[in-house]
Protein backbone atom coordinates (compact mmCIF):
# COMPACT_ATOMS: atom_id res chain seq x y z
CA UNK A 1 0.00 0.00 0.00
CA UNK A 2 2.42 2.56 0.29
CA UNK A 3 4.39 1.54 -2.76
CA UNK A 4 1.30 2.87 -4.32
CA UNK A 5 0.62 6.08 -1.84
CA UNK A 6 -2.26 4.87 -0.19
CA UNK A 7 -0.02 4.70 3.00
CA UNK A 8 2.67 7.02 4.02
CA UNK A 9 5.50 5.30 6.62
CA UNK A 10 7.54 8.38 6.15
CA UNK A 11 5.28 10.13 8.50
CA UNK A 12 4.58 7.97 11.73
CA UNK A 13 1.55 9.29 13.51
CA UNK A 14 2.18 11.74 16.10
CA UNK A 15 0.79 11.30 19.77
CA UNK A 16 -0.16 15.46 19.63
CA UNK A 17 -3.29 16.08 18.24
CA UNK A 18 -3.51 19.56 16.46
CA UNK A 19 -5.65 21.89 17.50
CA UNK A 20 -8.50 21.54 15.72
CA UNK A 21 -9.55 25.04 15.61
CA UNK A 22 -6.17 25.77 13.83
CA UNK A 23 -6.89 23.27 10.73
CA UNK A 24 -6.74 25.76 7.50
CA UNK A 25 -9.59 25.91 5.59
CA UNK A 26 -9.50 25.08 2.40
CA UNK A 27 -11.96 25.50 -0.57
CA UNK A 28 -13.35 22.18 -1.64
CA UNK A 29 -11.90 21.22 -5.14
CA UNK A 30 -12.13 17.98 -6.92
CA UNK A 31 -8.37 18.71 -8.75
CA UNK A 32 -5.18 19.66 -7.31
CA UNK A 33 -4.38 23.71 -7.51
CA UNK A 34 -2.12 24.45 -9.96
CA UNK A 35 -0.93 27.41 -7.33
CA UNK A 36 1.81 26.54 -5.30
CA UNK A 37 0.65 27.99 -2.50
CA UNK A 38 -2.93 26.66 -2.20
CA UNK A 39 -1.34 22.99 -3.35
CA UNK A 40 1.08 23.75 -0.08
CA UNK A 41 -1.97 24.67 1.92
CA UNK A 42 -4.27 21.57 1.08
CA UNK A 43 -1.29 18.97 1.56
CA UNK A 44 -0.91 20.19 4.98
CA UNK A 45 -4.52 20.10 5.75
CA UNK A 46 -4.03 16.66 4.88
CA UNK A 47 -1.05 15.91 7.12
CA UNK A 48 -3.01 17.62 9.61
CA UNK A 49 -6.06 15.40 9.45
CA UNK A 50 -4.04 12.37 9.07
CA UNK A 51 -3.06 13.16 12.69
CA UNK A 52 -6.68 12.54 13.98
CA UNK A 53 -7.18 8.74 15.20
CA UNK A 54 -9.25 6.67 11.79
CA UNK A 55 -8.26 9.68 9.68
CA UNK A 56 -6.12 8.38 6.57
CA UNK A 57 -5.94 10.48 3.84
CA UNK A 58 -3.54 10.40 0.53
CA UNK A 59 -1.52 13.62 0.35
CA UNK A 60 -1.96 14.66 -3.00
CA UNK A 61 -3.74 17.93 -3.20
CA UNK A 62 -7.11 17.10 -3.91
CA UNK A 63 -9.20 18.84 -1.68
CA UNK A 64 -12.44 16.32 -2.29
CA UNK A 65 -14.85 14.65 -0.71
CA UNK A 66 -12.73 12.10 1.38
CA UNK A 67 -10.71 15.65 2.61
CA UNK A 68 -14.05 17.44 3.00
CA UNK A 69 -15.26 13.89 5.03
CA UNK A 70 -12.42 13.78 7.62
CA UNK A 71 -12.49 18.03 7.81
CA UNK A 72 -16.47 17.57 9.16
CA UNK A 73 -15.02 14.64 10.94
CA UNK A 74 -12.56 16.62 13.15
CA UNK A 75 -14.52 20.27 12.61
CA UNK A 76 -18.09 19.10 12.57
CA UNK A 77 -18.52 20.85 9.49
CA UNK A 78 -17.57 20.63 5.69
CA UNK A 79 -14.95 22.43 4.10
CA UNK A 80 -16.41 25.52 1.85
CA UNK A 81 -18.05 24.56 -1.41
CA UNK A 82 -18.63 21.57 -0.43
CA UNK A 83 -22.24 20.26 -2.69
CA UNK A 84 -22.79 17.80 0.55
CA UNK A 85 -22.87 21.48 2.90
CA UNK A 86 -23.27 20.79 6.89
């Protein structure tokens, strides 16, 4: 699995939980930002999320519905533009 990036090893978990209210929040997308600053930004809301316990997202980018799913998860709500909403 992580030969094919559904698992990162690089990164073990970390026994800190971030703060939740800190998690950036990043407009819902279905294809990676081709600005390197929102790419930046949605890869570590990912690496954020992957923090949470049952959280296991791939970093790629992709600010979709699995992303939006574990955001609601931690933050109780989805991330903006969203079609799901709260």
């Amino acid at each position: 699995m992580s030969e094919h990036g559904a698992v990162d090893l690089a990164s073990p978990p970390s026994s800190k939980l971030p703060d939740a209210a800190a998690l950036p929040e990043v407009p819902y997308a279905l294809f990676a930002s081709s600005d390197p600053k929102q790419l930046e930004k949605a890869e570590d809301l990912q690496r954020l999320l992957n923090m949470f316990p049952g959280i296991s997202l791939k970093i790629d980018g992709v600010v979709g519905p699995r992303t939006s799913a574990a955001y609601k998860t931690v933050k109780g709500k989805y991330l903006p533009g969203d079609p799901r909403g709260e």
